[in-house]
C-alpha atoms as a PDB file:
ATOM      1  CA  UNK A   1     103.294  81.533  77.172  1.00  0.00           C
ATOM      2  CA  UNK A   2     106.532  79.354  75.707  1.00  0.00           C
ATOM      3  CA  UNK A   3     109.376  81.679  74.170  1.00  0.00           C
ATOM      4  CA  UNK A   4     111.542  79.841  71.528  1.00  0.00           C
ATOM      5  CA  UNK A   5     114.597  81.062  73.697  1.00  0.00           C
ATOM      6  CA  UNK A   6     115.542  82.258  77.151  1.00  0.00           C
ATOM      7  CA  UNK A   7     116.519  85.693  75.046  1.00  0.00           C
ATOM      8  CA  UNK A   8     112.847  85.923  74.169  1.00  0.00           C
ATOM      9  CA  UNK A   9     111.427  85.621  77.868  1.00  0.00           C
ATOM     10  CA  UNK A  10     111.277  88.942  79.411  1.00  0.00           C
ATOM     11  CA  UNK A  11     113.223  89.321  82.356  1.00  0.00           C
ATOM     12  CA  UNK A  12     112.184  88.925  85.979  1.00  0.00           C
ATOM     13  CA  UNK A  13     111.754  92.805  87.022  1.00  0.00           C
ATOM     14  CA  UNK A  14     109.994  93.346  83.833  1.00  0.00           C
ATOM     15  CA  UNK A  15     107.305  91.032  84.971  1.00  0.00           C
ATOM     16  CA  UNK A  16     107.240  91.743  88.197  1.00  0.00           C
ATOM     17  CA  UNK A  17     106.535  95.290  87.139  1.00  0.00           C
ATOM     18  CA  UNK A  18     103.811  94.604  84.663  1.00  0.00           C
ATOM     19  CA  UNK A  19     102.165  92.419  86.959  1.00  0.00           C
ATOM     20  CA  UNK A  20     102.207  95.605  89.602  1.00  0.00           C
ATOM     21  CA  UNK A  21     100.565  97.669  87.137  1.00  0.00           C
ATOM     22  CA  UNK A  22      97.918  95.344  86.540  1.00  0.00           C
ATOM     23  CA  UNK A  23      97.296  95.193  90.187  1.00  0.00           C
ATOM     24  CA  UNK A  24      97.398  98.981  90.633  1.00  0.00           C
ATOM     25  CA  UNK A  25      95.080  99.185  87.524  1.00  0.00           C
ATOM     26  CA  UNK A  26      92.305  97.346  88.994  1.00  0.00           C
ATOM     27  CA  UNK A  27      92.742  98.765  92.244  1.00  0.00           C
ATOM     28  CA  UNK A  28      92.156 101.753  90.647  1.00  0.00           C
ATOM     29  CA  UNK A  29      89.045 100.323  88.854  1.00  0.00           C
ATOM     30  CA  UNK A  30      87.849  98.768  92.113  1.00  0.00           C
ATOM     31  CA  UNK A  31      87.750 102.017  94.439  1.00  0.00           C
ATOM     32  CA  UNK A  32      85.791 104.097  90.810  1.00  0.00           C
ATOM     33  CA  UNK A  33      83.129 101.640  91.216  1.00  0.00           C
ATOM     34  CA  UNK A  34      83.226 101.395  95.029  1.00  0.00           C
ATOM     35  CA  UNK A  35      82.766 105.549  94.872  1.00  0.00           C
ATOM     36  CA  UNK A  36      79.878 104.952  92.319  1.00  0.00           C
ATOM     37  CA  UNK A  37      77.952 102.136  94.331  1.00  0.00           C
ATOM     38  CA  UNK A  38      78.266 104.441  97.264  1.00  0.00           C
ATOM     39  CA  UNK A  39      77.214 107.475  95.283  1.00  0.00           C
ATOM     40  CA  UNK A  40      74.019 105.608  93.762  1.00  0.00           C
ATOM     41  CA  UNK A  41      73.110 103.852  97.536  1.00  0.00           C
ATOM     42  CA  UNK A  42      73.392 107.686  98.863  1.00  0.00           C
ATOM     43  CA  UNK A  43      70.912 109.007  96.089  1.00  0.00           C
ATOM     44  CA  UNK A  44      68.685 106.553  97.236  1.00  0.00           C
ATOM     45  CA  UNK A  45      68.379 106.894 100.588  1.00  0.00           C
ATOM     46  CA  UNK A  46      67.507 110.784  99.542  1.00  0.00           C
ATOM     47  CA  UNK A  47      65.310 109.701  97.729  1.00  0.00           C
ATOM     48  CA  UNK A  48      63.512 107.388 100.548  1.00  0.00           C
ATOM     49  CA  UNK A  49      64.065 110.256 102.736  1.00  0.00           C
ATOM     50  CA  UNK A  50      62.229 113.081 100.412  1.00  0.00           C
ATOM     51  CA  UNK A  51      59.495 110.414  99.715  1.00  0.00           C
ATOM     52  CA  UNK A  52      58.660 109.804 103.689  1.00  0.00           C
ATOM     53  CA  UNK A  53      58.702 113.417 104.338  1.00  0.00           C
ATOM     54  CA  UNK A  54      56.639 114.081 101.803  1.00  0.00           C
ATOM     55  CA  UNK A  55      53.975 111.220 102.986  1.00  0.00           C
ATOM     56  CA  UNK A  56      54.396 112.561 106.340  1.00  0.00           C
ATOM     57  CA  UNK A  57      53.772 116.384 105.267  1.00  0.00           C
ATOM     58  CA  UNK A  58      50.046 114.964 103.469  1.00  0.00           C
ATOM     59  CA  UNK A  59      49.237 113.019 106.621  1.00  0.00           C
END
């Protein structure tokens, strides 16, 4: 990114913050989707589970 003058150019904290808010942002992503994979892999086992006690019920 080139600024035609140093006045352009935000200034040091200004960056430093929006690169903490990116950071926080897809932390924030990153722990939604570890919560969903876990949810999903959970279901699934369930569902394993409710399938073999089923097969075990008819046996």
């Amino acid at each position: 990114m080139k600024f035609k003058s140093r006045s352009d150019a935000p200034d040091l904290n200004s960056q430093l913050e929006s690169l903490f808010d990116q950071v926080w942002r897809s932390e924030a992503d990153w722990r939604l989707w570890g919560r969903l994979d876990a949810t999903v892999f959970l279901e699934d086992l369930r569902a394993k589970r409710a399938e073999n006690h089923d097969t075990e019920r008819a046996a």
